[in-house]
Protein backbone atom coordinates (compact mmCIF):
# COMPACT_ATOMS: atom_id res chain seq x y z
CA UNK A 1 -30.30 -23.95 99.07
CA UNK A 2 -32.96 -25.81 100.73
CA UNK A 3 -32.25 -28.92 103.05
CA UNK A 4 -33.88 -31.45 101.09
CA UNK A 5 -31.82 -30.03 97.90
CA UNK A 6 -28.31 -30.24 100.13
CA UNK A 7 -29.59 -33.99 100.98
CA UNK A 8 -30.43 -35.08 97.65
CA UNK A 9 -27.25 -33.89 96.13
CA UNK A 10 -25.11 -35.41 98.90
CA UNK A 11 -26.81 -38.97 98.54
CA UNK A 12 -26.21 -38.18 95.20
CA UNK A 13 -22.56 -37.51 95.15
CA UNK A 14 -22.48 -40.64 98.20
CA UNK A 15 -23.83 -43.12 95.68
CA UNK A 16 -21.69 -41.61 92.44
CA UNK A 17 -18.44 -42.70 94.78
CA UNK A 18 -19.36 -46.44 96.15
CA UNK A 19 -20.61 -46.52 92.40
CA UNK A 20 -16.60 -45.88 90.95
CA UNK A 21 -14.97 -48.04 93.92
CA UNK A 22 -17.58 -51.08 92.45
CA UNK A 23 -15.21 -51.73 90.25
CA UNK A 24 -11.58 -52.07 92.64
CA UNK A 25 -13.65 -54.38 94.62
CA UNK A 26 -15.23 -56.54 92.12
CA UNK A 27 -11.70 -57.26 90.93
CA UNK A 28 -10.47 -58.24 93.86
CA UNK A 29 -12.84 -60.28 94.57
CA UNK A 30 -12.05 -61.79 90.98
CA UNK A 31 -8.71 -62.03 90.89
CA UNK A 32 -7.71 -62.93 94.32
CA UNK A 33 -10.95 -65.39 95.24
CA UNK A 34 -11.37 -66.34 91.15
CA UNK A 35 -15.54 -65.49 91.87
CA UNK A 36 -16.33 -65.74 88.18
CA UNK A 37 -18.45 -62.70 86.57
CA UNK A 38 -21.56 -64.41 87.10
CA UNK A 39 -21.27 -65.34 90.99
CA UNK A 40 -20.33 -61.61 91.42
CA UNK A 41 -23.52 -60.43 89.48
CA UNK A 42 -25.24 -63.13 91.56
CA UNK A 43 -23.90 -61.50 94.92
CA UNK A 44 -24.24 -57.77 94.06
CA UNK A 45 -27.88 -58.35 93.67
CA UNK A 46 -28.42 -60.47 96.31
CA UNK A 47 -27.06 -58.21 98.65
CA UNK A 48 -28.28 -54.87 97.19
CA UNK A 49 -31.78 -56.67 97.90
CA UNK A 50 -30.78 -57.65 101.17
CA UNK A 51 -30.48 -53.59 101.59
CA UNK A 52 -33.34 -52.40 100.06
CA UNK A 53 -35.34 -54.89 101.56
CA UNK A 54 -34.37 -54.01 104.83
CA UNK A 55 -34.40 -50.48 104.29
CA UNK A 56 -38.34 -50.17 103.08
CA UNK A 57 -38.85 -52.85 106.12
CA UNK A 58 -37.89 -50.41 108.61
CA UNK A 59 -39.50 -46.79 106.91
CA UNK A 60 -41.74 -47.57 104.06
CA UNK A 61 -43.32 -51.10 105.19
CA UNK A 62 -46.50 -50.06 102.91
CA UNK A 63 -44.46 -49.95 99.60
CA UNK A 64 -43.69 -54.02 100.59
CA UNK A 65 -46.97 -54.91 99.84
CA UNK A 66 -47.97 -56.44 96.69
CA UNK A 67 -51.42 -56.82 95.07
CA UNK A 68 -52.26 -60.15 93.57
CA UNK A 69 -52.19 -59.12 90.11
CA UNK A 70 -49.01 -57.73 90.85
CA UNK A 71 -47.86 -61.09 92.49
CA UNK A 72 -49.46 -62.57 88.22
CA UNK A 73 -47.05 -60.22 86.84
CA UNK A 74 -43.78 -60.99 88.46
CA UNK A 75 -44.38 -64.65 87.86
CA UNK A 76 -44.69 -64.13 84.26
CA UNK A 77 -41.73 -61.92 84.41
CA UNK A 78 -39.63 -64.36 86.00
CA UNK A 79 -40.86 -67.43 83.45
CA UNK A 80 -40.55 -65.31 80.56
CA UNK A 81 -38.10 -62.62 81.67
């Protein structure tokens, strides 16, 4: 098997098992701290951007830049959307 196949399954198998323990911490944090649904969905995106962010900041810093038509487009999105 090739080492970019080996990789790709392991981030693959990585992200299927913080993907089932999403839901013992979520509850937690709902039962214990009473974070309604909403503030969780609020935090889970917030700090998966945080990640991302940071992650195509430090190896892909070309796919951060937006055009200004794309820059039109979220806009609407986010008035509409």
């Amino acid at each position: 098997m090739p080492q970019h196949s080996a990789r790709g399954y392991f981030l693959v198998v990585v992200a299927a098992m913080l993907w089932g323990t999403l839901g013992l911490f979520f509850r937690a944090l709902h039962n214990d701290y009473g974070l309604s649904a909403l503030t969780l969905a609020f935090l889970r995106a917030s700090i998966s951007f945080v990640i991302v962010f940071s992650a195509l900041a430090l190896t892909r810093r070309d796919l951060l830049r937006l055009t200004r038509r794309s820059v039109t487009l979220f806009i609407l999105y986010g008035l509409i959307g």
